[in-house]
PDB file of N, CA and C in Angstrom:
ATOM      1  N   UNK A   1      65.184 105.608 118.047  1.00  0.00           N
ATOM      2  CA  UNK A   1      66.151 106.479 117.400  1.00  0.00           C
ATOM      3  C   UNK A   1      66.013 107.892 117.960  1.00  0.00           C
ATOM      4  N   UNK A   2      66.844 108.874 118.289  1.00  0.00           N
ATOM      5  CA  UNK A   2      67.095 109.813 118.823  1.00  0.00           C
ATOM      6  C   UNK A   2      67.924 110.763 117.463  1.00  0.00           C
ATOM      7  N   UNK A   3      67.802 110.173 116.477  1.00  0.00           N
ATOM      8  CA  UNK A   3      67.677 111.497 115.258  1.00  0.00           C
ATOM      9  C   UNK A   3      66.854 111.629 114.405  1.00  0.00           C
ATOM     10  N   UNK A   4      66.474 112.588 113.356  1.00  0.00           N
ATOM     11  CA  UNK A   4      65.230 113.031 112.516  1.00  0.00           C
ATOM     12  C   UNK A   4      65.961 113.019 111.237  1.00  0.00           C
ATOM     13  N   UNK A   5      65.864 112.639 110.259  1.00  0.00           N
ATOM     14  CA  UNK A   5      65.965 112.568 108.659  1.00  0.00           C
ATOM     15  C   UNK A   5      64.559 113.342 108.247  1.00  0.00           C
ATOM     16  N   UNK A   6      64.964 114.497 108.025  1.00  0.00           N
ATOM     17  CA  UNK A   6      64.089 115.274 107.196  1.00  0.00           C
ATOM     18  C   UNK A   6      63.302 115.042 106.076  1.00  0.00           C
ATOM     19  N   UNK A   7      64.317 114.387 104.932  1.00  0.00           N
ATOM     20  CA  UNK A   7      64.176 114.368 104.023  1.00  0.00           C
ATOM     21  C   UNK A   7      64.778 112.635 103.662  1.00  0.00           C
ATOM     22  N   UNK A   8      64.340 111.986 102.729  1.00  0.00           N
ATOM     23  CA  UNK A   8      64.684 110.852 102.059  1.00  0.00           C
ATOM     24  C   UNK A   8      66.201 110.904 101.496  1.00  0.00           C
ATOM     25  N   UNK A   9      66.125 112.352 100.888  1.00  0.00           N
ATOM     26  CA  UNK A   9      67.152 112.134 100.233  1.00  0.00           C
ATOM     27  C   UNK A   9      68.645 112.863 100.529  1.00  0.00           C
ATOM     28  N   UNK A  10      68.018 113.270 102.475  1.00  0.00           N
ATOM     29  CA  UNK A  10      69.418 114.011 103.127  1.00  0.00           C
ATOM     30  C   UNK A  10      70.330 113.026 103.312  1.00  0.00           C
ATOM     31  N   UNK A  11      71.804 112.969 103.298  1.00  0.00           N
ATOM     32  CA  UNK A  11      72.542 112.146 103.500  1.00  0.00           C
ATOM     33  C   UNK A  11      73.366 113.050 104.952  1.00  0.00           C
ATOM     34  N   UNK A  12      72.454 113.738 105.612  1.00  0.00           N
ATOM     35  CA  UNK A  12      72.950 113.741 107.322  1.00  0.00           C
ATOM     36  C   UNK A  12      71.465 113.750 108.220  1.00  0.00           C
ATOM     37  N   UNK A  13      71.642 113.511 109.391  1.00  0.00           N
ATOM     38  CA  UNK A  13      70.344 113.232 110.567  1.00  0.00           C
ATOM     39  C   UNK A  13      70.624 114.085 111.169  1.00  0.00           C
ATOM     40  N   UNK A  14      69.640 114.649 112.046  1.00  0.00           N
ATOM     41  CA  UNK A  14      69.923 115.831 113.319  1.00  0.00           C
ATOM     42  C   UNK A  14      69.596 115.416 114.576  1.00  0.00           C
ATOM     43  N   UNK A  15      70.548 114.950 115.326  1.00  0.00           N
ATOM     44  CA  UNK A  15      70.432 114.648 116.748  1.00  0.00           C
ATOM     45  C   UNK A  15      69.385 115.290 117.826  1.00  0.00           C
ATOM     46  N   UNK A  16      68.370 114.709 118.235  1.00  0.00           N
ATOM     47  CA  UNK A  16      67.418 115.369 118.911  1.00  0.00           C
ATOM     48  C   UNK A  16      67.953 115.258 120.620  1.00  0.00           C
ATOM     49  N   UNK A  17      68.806 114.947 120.970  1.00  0.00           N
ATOM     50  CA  UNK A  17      69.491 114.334 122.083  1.00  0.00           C
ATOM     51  C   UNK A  17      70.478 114.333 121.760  1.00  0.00           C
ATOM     52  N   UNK A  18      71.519 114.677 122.917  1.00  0.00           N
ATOM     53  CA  UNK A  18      73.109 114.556 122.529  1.00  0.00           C
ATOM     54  C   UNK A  18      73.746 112.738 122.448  1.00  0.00           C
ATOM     55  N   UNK A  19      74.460 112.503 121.890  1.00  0.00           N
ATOM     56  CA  UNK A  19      74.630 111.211 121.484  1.00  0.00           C
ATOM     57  C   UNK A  19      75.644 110.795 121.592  1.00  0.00           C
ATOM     58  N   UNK A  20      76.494 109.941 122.269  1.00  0.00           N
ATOM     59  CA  UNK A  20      77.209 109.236 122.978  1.00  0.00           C
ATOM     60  C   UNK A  20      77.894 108.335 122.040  1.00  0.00           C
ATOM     61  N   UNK A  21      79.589 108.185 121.950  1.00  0.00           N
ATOM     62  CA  UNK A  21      79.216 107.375 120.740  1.00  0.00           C
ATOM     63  C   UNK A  21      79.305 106.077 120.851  1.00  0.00           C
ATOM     64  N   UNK A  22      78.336 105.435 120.115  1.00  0.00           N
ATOM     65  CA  UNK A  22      77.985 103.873 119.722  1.00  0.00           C
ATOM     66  C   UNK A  22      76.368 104.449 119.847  1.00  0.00           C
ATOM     67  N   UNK A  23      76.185 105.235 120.146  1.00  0.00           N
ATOM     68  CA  UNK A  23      74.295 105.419 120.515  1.00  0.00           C
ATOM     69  C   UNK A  23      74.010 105.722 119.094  1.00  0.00           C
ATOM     70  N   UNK A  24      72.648 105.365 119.022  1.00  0.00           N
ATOM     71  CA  UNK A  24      72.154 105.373 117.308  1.00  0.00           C
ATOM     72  C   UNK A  24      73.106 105.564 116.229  1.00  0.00           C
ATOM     73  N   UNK A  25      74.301 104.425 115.985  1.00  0.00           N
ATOM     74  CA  UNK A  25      74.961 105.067 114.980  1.00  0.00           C
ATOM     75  C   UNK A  25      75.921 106.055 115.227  1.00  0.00           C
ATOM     76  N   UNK A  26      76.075 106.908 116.185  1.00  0.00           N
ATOM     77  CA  UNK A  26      77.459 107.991 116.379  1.00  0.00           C
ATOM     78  C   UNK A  26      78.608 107.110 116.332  1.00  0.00           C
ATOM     79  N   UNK A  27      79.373 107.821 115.828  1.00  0.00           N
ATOM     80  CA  UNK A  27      80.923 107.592 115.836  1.00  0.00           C
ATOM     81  C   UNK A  27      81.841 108.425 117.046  1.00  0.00           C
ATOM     82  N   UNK A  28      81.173 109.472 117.152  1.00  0.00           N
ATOM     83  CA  UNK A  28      81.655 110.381 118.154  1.00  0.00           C
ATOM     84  C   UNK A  28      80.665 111.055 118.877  1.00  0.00           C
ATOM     85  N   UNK A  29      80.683 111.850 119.822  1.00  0.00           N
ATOM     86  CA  UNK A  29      79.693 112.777 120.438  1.00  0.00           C
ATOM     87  C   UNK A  29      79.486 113.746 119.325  1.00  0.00           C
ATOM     88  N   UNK A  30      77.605 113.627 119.299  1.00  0.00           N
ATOM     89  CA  UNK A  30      76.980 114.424 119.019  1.00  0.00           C
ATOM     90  C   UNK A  30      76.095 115.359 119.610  1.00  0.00           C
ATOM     91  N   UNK A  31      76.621 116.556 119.769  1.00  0.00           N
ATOM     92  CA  UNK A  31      75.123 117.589 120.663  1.00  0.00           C
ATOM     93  C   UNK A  31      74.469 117.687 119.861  1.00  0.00           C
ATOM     94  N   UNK A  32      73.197 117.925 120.892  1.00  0.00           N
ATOM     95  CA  UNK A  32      71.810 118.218 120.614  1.00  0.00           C
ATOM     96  C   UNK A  32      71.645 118.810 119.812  1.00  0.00           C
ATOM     97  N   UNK A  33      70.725 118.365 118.225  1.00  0.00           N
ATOM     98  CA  UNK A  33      70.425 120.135 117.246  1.00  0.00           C
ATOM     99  C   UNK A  33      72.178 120.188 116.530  1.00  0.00           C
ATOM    100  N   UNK A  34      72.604 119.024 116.517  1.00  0.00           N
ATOM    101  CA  UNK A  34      73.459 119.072 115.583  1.00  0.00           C
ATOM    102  C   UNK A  34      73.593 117.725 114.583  1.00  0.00           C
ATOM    103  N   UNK A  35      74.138 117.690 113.296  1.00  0.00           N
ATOM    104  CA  UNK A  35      73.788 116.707 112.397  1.00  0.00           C
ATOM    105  C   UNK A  35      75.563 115.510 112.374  1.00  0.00           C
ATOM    106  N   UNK A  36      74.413 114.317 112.017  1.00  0.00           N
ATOM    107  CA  UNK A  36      75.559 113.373 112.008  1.00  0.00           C
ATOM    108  C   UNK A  36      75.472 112.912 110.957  1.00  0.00           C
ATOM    109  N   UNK A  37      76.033 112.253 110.098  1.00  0.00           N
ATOM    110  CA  UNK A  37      76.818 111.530 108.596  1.00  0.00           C
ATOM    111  C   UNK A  37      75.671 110.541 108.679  1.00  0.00           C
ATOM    112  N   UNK A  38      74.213 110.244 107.684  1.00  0.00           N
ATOM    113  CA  UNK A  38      73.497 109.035 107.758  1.00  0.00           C
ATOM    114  C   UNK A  38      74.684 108.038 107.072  1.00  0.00           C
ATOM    115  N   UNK A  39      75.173 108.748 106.254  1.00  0.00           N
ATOM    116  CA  UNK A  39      76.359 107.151 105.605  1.00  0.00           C
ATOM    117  C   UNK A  39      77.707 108.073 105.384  1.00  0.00           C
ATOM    118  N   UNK A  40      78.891 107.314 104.632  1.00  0.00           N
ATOM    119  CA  UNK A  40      80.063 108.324 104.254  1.00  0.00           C
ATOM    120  C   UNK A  40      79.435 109.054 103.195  1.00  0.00           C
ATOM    121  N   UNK A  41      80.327 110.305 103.609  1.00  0.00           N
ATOM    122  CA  UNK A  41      80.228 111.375 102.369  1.00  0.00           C
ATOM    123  C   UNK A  41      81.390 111.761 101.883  1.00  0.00           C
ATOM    124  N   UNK A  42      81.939 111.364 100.540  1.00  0.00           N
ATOM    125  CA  UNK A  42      83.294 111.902  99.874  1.00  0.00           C
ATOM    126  C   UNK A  42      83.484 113.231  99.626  1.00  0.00           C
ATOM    127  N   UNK A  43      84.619 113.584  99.968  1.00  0.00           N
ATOM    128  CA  UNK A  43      85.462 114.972  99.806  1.00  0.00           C
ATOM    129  C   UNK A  43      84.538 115.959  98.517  1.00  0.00           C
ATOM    130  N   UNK A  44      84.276 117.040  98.816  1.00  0.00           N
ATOM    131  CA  UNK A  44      83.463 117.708  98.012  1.00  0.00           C
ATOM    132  C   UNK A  44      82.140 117.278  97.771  1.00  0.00           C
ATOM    133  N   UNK A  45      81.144 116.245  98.619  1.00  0.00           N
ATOM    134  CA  UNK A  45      80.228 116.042  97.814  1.00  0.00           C
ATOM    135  C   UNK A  45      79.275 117.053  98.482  1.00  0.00           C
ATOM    136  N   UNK A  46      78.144 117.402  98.153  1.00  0.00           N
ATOM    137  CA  UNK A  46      76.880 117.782  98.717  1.00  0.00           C
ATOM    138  C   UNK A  46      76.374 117.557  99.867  1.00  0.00           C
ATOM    139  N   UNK A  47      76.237 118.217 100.968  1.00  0.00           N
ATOM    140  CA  UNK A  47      76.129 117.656 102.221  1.00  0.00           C
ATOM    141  C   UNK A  47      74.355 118.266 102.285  1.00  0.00           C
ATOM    142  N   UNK A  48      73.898 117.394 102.301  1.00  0.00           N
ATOM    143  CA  UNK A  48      72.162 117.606 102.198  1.00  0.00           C
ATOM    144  C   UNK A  48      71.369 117.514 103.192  1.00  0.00           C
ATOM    145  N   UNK A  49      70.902 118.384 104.118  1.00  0.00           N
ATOM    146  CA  UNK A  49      69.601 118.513 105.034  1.00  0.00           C
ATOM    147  C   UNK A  49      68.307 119.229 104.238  1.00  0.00           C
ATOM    148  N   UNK A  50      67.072 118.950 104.845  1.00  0.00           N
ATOM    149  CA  UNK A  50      66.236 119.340 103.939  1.00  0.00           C
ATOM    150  C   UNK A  50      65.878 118.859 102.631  1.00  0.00           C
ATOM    151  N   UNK A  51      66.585 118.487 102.232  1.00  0.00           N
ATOM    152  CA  UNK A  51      67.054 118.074 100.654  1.00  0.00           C
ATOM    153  C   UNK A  51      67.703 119.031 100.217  1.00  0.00           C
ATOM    154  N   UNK A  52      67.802 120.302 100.833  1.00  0.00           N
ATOM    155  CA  UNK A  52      68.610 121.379 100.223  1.00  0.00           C
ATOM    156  C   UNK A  52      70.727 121.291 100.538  1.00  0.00           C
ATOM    157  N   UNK A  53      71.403 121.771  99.425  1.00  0.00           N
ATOM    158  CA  UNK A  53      72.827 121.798 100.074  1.00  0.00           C
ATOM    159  C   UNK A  53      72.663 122.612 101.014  1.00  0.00           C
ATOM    160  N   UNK A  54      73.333 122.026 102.176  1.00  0.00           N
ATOM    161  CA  UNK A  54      73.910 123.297 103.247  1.00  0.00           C
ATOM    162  C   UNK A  54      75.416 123.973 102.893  1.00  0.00           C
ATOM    163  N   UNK A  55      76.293 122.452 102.536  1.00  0.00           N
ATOM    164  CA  UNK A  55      77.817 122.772 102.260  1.00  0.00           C
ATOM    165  C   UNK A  55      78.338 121.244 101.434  1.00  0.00           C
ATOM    166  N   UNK A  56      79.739 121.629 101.300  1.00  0.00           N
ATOM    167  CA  UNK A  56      79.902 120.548 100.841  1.00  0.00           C
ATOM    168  C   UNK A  56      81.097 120.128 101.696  1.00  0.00           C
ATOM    169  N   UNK A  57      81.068 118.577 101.617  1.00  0.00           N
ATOM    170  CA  UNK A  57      82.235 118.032 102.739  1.00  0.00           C
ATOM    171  C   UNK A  57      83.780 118.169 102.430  1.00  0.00           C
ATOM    172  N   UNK A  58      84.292 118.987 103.237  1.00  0.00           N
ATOM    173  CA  UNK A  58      86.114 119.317 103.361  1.00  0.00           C
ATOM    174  C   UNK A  58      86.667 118.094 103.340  1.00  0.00           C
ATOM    175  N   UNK A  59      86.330 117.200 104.006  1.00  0.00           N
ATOM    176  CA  UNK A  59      87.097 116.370 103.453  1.00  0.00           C
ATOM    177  C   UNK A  59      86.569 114.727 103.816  1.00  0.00           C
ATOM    178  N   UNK A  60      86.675 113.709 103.374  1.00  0.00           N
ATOM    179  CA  UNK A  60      86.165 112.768 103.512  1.00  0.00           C
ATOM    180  C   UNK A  60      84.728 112.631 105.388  1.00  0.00           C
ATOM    181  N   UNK A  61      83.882 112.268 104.777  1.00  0.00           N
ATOM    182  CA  UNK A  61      82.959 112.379 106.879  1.00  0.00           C
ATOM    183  C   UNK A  61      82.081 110.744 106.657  1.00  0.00           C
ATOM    184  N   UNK A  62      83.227 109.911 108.070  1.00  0.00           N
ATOM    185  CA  UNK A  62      82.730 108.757 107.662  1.00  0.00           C
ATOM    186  C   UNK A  62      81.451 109.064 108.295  1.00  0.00           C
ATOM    187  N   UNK A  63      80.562 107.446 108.314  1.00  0.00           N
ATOM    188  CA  UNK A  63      79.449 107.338 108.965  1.00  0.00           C
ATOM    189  C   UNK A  63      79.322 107.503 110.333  1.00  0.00           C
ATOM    190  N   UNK A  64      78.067 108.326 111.057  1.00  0.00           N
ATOM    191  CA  UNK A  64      78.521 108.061 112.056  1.00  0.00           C
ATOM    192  C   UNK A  64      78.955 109.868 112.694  1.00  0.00           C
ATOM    193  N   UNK A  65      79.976 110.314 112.157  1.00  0.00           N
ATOM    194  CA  UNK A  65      80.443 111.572 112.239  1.00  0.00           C
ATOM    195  C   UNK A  65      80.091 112.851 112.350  1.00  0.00           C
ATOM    196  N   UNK A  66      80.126 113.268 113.425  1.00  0.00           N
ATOM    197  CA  UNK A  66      79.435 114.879 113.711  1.00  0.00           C
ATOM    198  C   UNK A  66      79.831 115.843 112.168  1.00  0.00           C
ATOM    199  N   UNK A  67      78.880 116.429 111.612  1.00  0.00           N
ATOM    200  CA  UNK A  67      79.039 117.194 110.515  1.00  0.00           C
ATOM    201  C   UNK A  67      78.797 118.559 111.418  1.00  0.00           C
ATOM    202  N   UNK A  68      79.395 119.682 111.269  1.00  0.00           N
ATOM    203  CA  UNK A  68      79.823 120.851 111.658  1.00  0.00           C
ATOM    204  C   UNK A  68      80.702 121.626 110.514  1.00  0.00           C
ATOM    205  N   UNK A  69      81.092 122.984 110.967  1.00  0.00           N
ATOM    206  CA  UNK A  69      81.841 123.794 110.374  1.00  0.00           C
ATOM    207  C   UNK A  69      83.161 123.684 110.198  1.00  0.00           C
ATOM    208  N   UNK A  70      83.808 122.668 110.781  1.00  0.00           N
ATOM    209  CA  UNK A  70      85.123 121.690 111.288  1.00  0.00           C
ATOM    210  C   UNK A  70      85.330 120.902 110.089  1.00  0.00           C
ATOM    211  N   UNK A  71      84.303 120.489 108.974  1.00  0.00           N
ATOM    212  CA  UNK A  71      84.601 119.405 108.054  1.00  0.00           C
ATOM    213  C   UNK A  71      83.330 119.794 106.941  1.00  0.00           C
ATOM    214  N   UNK A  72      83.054 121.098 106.750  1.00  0.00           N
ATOM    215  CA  UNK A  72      82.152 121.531 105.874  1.00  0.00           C
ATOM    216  C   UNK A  72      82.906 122.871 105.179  1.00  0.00           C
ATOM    217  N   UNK A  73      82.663 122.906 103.697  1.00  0.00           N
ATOM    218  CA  UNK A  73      82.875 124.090 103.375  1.00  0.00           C
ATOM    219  C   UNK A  73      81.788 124.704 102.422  1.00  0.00           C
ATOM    220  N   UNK A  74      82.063 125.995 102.342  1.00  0.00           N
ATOM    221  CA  UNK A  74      80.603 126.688 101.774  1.00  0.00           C
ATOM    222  C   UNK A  74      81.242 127.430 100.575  1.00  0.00           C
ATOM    223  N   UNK A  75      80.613 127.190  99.208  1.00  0.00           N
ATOM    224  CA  UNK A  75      80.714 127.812  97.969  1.00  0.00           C
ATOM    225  C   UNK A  75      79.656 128.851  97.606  1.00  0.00           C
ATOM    226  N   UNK A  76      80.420 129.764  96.938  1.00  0.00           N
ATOM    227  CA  UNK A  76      79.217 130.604  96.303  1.00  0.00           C
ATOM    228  C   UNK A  76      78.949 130.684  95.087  1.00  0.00           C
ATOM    229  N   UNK A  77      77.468 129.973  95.443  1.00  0.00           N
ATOM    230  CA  UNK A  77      76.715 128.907  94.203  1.00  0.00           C
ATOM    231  C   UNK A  77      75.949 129.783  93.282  1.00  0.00           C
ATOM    232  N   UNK A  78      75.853 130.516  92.400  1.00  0.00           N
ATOM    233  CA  UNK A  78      74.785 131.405  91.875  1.00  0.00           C
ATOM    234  C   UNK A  78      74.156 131.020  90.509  1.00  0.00           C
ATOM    235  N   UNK A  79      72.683 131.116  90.749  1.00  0.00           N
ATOM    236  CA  UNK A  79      71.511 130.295  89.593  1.00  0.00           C
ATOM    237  C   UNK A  79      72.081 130.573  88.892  1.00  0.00           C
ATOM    238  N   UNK A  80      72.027 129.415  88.063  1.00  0.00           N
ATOM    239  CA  UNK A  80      71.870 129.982  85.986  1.00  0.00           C
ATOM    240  C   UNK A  80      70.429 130.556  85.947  1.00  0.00           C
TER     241      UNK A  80
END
């Protein structure tokens, strides 16, 4: 495998190698040091590296799918 799952409970991988698609799972080209969909993620959900949110998904990102700024959006989340 040529990506890293940080965390158990991230639902994206980070390509350590650019990735070709059908190679580990891509759906499309992935560069290097960028994250791909471990499974689908529905419209608005939590897009998790680290275990932490980075963003949440714009709009449906099947499996497989380069996650970027292209299909992520960012809220401003502030503690209770």
């Amino acid at each position: 495998m040529r990506t890293v799952r940080l965390s158990d409970a991230d639902n994206v991988v980070t390509a350590i190698a650019q990735l070709a698609p059908g190679e580990d799972g891509a759906a499309e080209l992935i560069p290097r040091g960028h994250k791909m969909a471990a499974r689908a993620i529905a419209r608005g959900e939590a897009v998790l590296k680290y275990a932490q949110v980075i963003g949440y998904a714009a709009g449906d990102i099947g499996p497989g799918a380069h996650v970027h700024t292209h299909n992520l959006e960012f809220r401003n989340v502030e503690a209770e």
